[in-house]
PDB file of N, CA and C in Angstrom:
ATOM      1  N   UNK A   1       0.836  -1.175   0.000  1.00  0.00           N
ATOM      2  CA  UNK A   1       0.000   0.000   0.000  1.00  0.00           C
ATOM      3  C   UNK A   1       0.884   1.242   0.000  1.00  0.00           C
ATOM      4  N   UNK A   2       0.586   2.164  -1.101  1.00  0.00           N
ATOM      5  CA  UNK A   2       1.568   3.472  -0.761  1.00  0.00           C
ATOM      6  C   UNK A   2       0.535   4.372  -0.053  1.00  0.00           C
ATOM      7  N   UNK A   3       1.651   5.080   0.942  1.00  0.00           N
ATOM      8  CA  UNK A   3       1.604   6.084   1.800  1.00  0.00           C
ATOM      9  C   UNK A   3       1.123   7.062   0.991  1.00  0.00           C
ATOM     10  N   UNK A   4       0.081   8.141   1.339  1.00  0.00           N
ATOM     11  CA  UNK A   4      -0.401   9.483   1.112  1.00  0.00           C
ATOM     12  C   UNK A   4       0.547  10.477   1.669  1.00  0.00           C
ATOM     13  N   UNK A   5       1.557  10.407   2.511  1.00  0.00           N
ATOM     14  CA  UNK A   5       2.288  11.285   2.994  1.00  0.00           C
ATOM     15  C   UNK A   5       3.221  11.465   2.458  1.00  0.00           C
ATOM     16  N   UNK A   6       3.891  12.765   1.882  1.00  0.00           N
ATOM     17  CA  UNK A   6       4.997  13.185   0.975  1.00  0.00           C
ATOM     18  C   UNK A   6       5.543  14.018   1.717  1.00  0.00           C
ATOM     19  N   UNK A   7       7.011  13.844   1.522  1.00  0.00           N
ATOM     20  CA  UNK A   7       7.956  14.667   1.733  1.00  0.00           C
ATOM     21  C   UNK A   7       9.211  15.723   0.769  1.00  0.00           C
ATOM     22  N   UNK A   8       8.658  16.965   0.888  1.00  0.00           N
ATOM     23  CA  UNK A   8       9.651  17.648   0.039  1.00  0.00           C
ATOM     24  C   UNK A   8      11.123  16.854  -0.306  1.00  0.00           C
ATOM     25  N   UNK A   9      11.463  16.536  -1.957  1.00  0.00           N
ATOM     26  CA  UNK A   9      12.473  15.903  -2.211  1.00  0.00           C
ATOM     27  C   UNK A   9      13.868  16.743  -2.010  1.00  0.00           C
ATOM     28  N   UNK A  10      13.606  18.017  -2.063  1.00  0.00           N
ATOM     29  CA  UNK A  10      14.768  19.138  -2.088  1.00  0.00           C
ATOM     30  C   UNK A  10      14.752  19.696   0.080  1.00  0.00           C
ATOM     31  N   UNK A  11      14.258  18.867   0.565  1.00  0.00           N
ATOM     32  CA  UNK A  11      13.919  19.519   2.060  1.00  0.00           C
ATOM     33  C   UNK A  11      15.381  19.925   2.627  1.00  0.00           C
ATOM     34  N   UNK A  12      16.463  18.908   2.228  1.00  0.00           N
ATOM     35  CA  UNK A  12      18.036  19.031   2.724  1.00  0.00           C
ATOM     36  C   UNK A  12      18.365  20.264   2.097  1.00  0.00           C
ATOM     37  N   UNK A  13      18.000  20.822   1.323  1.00  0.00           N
ATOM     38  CA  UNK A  13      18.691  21.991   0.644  1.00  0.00           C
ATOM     39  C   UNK A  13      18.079  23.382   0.880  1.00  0.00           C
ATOM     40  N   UNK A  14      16.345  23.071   0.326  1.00  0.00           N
ATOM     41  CA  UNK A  14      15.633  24.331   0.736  1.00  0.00           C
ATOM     42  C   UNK A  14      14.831  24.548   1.854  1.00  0.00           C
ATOM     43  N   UNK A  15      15.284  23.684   3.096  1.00  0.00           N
ATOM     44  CA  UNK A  15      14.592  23.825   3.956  1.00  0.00           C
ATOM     45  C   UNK A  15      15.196  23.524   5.395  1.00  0.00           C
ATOM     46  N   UNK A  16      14.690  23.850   6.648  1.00  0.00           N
ATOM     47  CA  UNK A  16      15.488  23.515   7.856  1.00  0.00           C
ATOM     48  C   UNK A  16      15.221  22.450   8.596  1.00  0.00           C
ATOM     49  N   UNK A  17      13.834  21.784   8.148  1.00  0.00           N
ATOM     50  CA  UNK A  17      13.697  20.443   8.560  1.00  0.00           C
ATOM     51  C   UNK A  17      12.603  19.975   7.072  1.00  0.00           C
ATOM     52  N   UNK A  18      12.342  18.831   7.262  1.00  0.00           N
ATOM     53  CA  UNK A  18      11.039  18.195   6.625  1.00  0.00           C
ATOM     54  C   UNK A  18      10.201  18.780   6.489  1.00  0.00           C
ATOM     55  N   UNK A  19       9.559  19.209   5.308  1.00  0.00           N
ATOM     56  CA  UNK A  19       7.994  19.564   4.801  1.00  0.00           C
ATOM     57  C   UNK A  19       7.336  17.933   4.138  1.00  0.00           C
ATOM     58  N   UNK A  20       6.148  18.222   4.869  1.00  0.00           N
ATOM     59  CA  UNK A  20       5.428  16.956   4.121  1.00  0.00           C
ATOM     60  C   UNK A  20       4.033  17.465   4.140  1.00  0.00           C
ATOM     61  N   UNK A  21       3.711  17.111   3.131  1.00  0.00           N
ATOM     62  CA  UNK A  21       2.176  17.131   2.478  1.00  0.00           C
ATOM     63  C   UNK A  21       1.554  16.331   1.790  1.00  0.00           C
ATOM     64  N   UNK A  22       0.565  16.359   1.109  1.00  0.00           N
ATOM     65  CA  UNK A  22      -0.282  15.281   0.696  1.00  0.00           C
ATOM     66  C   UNK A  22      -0.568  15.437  -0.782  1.00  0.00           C
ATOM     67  N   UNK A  23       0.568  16.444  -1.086  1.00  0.00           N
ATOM     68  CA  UNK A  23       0.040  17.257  -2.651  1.00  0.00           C
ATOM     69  C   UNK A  23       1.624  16.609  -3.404  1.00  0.00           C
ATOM     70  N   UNK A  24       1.661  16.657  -4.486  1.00  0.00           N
ATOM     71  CA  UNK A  24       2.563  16.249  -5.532  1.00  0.00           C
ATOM     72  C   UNK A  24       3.515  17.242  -5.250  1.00  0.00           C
ATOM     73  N   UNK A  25       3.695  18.015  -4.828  1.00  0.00           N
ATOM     74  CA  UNK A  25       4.784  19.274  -5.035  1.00  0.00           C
ATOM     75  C   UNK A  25       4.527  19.780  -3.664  1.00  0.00           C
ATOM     76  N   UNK A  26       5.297  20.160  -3.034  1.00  0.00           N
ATOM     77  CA  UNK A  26       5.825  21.445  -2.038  1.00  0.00           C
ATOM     78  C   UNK A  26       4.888  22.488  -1.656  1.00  0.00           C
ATOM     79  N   UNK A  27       4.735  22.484  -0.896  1.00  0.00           N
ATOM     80  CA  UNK A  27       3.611  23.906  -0.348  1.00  0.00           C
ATOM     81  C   UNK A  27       4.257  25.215  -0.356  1.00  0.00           C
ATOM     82  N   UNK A  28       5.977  24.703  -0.228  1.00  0.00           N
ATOM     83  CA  UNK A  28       7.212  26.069  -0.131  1.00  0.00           C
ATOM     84  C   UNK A  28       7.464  26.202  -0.809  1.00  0.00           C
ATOM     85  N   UNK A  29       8.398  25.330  -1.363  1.00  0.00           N
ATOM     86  CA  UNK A  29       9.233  25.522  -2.537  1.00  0.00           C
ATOM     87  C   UNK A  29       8.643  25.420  -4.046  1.00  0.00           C
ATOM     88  N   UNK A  30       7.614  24.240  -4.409  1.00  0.00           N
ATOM     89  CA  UNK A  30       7.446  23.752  -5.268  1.00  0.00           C
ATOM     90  C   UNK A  30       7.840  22.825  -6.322  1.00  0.00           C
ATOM     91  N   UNK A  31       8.713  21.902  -4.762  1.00  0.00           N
ATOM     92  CA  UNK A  31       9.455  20.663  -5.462  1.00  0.00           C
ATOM     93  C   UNK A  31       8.846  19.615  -5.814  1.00  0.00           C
ATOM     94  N   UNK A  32       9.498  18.871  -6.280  1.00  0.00           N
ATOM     95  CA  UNK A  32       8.204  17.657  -6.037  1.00  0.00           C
ATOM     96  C   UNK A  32       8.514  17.018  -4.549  1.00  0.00           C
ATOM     97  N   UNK A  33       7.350  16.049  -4.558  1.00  0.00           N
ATOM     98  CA  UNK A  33       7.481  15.789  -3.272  1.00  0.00           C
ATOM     99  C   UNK A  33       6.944  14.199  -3.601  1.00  0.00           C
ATOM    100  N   UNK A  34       8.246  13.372  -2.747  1.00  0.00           N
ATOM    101  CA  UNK A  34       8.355  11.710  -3.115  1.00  0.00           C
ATOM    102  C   UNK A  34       7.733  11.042  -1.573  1.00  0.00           C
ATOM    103  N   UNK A  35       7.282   9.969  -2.051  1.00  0.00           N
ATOM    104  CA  UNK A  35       6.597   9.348  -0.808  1.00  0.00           C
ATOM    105  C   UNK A  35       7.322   9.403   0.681  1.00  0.00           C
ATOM    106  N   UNK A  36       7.132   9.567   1.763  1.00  0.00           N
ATOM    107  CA  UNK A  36       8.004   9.444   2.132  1.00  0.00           C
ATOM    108  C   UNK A  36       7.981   7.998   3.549  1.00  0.00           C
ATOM    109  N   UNK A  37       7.218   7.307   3.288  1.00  0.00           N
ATOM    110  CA  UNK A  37       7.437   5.872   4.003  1.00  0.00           C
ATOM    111  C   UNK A  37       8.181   5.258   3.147  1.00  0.00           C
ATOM    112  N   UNK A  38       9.405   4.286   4.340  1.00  0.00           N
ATOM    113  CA  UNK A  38      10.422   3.764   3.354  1.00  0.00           C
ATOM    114  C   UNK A  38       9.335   2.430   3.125  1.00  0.00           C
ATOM    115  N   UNK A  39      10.306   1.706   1.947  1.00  0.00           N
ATOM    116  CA  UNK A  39      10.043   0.466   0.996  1.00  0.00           C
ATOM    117  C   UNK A  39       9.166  -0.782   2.108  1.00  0.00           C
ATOM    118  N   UNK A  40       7.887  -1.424   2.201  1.00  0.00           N
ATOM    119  CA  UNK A  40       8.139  -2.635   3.457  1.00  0.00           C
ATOM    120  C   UNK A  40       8.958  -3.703   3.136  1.00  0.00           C
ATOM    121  N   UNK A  41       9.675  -4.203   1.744  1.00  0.00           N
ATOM    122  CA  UNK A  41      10.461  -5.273   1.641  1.00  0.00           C
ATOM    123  C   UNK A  41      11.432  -4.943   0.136  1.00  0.00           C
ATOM    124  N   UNK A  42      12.553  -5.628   1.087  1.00  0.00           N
ATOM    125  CA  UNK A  42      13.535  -5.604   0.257  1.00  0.00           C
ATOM    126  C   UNK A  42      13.856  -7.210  -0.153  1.00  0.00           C
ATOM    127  N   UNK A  43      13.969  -7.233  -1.602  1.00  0.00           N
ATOM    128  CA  UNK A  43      13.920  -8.159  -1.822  1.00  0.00           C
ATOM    129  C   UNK A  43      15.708  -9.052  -1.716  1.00  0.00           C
ATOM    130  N   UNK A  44      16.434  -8.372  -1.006  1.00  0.00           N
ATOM    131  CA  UNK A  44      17.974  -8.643  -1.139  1.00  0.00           C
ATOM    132  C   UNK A  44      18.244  -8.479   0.584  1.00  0.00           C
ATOM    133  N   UNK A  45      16.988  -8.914   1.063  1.00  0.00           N
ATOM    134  CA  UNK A  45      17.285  -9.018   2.972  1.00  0.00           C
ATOM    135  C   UNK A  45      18.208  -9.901   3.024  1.00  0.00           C
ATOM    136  N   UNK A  46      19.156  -9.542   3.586  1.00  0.00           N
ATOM    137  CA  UNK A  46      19.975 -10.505   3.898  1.00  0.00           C
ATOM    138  C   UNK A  46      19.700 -11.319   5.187  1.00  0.00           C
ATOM    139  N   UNK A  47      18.999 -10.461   6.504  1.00  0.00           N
ATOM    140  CA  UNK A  47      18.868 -10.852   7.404  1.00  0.00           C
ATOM    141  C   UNK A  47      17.399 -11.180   7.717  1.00  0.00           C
ATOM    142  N   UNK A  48      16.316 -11.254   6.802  1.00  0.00           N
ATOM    143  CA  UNK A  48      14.880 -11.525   6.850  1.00  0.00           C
ATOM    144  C   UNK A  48      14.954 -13.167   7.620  1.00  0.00           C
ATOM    145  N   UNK A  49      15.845 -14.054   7.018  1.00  0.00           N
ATOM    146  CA  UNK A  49      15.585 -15.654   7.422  1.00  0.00           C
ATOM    147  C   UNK A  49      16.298 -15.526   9.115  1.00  0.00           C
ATOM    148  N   UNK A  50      17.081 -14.540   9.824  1.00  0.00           N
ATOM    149  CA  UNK A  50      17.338 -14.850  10.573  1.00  0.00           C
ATOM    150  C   UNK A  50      16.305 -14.295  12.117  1.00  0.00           C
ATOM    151  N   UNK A  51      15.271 -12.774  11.159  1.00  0.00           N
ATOM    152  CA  UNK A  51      14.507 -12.098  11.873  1.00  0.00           C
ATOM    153  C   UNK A  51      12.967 -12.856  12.035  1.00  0.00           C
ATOM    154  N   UNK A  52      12.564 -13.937  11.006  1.00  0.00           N
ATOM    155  CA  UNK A  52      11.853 -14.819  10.853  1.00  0.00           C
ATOM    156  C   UNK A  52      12.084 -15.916  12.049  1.00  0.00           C
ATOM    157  N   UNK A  53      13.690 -16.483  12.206  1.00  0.00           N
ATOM    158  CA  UNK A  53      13.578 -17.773  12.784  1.00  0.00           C
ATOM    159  C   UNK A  53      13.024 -16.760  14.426  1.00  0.00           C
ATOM    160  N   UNK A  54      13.366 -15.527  14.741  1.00  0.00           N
ATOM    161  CA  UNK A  54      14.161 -15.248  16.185  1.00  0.00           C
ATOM    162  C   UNK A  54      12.163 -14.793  15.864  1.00  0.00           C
ATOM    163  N   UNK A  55      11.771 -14.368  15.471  1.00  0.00           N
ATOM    164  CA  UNK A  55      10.167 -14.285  15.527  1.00  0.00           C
ATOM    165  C   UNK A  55       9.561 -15.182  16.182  1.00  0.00           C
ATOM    166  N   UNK A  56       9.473 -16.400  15.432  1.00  0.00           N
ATOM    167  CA  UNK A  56       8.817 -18.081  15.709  1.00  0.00           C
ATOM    168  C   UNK A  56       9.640 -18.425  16.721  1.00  0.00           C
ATOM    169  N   UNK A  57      10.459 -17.976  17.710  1.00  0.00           N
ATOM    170  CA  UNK A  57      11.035 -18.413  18.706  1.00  0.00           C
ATOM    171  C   UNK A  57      10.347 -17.721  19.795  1.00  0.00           C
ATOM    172  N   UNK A  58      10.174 -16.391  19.414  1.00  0.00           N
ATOM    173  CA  UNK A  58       9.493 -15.468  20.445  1.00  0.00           C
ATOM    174  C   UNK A  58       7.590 -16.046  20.656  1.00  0.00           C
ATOM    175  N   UNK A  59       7.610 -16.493  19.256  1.00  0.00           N
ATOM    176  CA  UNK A  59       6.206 -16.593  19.095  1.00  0.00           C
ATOM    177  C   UNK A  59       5.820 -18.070  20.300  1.00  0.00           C
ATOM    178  N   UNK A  60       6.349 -18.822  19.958  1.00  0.00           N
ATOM    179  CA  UNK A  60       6.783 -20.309  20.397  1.00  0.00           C
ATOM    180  C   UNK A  60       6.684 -20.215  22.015  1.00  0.00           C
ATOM    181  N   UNK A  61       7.658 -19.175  22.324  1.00  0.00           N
ATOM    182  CA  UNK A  61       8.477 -19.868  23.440  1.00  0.00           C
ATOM    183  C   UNK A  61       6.988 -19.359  24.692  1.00  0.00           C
TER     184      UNK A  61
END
């Protein structure tokens, strides 16, 4: 599911913290503005099989 919440892509440059909005572009600047929840899966986890086993252990025990 993508996030409705955007974050100014230029915020490091034209701004002093994070702008986020819900609009394609910037309320300030008029940058664009990219999703800003990171990815839920990476398909190159290296450590997914080991956060899985220590899960079903917690789940288990």
């Amino acid at each position: 599911m993508k996030s409705d919440i955007r974050v100014c892509a230029d915020w490091q440059a034209a701004h002093e913290r994070p702008v986020y909005t819900l609009d394609d572009t910037c309320p300030d600047c008029g940058a664009d503005a990219v999703n800003s929840a990171p990815a839920p899966y990476d398909p190159e986890d290296h450590y997914g099989e080991y956060r899985r086993r220590a899960k079903r252990r917690r789940r288990d025990a």
